[in-house]
C-alpha atoms as a PDB file:
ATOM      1  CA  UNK A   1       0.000   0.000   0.000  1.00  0.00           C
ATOM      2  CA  UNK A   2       1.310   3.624  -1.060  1.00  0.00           C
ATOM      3  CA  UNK A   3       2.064   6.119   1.748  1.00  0.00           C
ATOM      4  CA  UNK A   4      -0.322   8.672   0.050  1.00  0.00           C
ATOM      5  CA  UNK A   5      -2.970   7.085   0.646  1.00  0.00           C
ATOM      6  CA  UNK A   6      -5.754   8.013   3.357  1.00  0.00           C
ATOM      7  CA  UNK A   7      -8.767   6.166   5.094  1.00  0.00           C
ATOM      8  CA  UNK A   8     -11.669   7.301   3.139  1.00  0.00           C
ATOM      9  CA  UNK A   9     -15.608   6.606   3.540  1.00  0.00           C
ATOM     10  CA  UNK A  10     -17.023   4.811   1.281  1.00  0.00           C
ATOM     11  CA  UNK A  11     -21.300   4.589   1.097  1.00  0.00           C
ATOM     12  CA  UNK A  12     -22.952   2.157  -1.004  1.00  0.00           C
ATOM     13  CA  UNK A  13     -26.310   1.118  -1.982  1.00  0.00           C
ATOM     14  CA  UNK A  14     -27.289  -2.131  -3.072  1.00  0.00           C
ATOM     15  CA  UNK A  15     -29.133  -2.607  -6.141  1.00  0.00           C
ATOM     16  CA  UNK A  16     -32.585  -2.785  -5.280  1.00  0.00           C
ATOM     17  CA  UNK A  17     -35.237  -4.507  -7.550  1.00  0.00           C
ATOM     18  CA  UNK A  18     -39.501  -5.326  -7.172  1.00  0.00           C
ATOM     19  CA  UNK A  19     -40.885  -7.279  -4.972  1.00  0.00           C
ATOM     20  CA  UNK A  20     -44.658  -8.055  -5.554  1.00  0.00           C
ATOM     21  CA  UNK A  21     -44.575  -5.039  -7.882  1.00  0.00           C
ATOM     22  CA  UNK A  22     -43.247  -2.760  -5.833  1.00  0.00           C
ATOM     23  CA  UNK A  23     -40.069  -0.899  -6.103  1.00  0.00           C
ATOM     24  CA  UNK A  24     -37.294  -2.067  -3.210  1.00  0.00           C
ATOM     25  CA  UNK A  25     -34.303   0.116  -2.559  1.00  0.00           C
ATOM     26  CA  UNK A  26     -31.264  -2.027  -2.040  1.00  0.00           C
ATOM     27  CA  UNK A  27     -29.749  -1.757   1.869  1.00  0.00           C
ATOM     28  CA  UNK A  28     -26.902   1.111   2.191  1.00  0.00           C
ATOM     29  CA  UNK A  29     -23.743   0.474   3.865  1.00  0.00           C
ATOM     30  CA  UNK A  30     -20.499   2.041   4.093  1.00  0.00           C
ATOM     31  CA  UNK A  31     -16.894   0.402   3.606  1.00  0.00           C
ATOM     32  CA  UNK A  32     -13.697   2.156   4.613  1.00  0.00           C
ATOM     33  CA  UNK A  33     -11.184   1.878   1.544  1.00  0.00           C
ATOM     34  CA  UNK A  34      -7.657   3.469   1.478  1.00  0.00           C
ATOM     35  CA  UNK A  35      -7.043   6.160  -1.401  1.00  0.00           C
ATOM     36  CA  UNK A  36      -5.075   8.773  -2.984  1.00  0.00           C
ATOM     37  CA  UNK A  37      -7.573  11.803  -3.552  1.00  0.00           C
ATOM     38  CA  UNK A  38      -6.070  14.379  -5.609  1.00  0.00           C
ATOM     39  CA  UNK A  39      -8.510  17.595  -7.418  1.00  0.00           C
ATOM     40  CA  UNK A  40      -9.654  17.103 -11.228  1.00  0.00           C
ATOM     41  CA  UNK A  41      -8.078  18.784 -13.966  1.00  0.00           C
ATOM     42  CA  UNK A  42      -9.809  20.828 -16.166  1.00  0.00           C
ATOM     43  CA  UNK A  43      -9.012  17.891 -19.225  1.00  0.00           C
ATOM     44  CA  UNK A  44     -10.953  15.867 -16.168  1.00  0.00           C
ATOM     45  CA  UNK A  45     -13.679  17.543 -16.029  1.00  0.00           C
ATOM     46  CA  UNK A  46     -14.606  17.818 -20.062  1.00  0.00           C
ATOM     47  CA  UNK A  47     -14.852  14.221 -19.603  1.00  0.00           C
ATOM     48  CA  UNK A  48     -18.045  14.839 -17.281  1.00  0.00           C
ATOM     49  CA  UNK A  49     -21.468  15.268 -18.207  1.00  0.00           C
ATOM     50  CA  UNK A  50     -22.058  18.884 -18.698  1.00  0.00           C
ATOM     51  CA  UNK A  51     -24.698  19.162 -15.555  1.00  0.00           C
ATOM     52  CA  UNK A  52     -21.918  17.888 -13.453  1.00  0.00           C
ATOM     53  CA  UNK A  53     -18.463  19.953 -14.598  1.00  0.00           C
ATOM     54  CA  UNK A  54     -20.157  22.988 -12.448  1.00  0.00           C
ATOM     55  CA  UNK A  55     -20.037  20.998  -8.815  1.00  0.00           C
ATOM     56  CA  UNK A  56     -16.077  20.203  -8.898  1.00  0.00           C
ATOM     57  CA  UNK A  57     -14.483  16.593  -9.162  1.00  0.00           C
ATOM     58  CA  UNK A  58     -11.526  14.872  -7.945  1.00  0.00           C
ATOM     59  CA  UNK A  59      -9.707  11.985  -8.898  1.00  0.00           C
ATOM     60  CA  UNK A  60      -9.139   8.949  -6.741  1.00  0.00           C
ATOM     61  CA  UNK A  61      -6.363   6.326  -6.502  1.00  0.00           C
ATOM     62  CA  UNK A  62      -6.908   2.790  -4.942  1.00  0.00           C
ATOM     63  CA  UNK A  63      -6.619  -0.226  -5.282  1.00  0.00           C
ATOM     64  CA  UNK A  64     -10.210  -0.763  -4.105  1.00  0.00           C
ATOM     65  CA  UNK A  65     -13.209  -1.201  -6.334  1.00  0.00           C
ATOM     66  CA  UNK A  66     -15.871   1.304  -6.315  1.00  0.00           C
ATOM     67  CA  UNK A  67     -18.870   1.536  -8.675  1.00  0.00           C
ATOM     68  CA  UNK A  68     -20.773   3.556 -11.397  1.00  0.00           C
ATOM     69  CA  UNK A  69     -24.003   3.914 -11.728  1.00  0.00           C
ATOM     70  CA  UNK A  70     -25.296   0.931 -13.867  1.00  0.00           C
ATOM     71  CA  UNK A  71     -29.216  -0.233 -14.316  1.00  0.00           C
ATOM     72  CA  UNK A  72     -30.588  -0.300 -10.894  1.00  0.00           C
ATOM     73  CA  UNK A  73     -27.040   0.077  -9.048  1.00  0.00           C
ATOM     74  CA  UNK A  74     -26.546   3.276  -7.445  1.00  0.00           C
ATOM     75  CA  UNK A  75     -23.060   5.324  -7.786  1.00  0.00           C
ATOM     76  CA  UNK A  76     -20.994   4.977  -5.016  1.00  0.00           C
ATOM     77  CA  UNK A  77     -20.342   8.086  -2.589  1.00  0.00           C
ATOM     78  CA  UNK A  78     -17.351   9.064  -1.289  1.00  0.00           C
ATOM     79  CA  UNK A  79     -17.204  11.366   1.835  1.00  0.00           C
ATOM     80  CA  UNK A  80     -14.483  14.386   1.838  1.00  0.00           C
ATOM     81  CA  UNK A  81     -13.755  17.094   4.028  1.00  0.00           C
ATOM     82  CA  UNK A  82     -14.789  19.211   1.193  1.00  0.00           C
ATOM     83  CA  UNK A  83     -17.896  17.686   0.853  1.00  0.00           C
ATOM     84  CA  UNK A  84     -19.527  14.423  -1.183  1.00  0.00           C
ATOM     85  CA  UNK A  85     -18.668  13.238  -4.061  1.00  0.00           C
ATOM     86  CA  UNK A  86     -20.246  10.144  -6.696  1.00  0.00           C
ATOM     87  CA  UNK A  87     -18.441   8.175  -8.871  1.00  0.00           C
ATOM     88  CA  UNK A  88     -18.868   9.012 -12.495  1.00  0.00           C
ATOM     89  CA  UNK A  89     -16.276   6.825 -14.472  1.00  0.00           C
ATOM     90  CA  UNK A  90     -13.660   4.575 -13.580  1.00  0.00           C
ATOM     91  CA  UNK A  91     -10.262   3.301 -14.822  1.00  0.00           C
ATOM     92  CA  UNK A  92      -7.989   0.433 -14.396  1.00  0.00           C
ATOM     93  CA  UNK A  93      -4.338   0.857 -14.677  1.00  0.00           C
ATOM     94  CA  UNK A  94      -2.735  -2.461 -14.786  1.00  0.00           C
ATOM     95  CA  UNK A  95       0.864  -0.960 -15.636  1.00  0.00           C
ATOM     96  CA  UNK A  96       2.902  -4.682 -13.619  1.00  0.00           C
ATOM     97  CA  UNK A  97       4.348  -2.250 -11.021  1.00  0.00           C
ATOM     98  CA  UNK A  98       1.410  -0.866  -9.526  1.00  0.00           C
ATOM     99  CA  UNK A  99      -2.140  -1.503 -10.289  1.00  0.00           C
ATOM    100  CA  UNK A 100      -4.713   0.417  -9.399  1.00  0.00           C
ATOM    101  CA  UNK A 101      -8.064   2.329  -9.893  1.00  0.00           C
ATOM    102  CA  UNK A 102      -8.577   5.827 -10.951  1.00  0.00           C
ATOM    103  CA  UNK A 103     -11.989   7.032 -10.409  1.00  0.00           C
ATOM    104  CA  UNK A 104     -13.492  10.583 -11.488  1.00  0.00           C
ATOM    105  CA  UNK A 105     -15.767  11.561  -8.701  1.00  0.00           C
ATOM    106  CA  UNK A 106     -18.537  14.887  -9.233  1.00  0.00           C
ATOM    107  CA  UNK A 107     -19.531  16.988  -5.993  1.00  0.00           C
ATOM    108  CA  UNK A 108     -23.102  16.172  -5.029  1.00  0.00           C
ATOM    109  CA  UNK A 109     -24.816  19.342  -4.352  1.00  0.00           C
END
């Protein structure tokens, strides 16, 4: 594990689905990971949807895995000091000397 990196939060919800008809939110839960959090360029944040480029973003660095929003599964949300922040795309980086995740996070407002 790299000396950057920091205990951060991690809250996710499980994919919910119907029961009976009804709509079921998954359960939500939070996970501790350890990461690198470093802020978004501005080349970072063209990649964002336009709605989202106005909140901020940062990048994260782990070797954790941390989801997107997909179908019925929820983003996950990562708690800062400056705030919240959802995952909007990931990366893998599978270089043979250190692999890791890069994740592009968007405030929540």
């Amino acid at each position: 594990m790299s000396s950057f990196r920091r205990p951060v939060t991690v809250t996710r919800q499980a994919a919910g689905g119907y029961v009976a008809g009804v709509w079921v939110p998954g359960n939500t839960f939070t996970v501790t990971i350890h990461a690198s959090v470093q802020p978004a360029t501005a080349e970072d944040m063209q990649r964002l949807p336009e709605g989202r480029r106005q909140t901020g973003a940062v990048k994260i660095y782990t070797s954790s895995t941390l989801l997107t929003e997909i179908g019925t599964q929820k983003a996950d949300r990562i708690a800062l000091p400056t705030g919240d922040y959802e995952v909007a795309q990931a990366d893998q980086w599978q270089n043979g000397v250190l692999p890791h995740n890069v994740y592009l996070c968007a405030r929540v407002v």
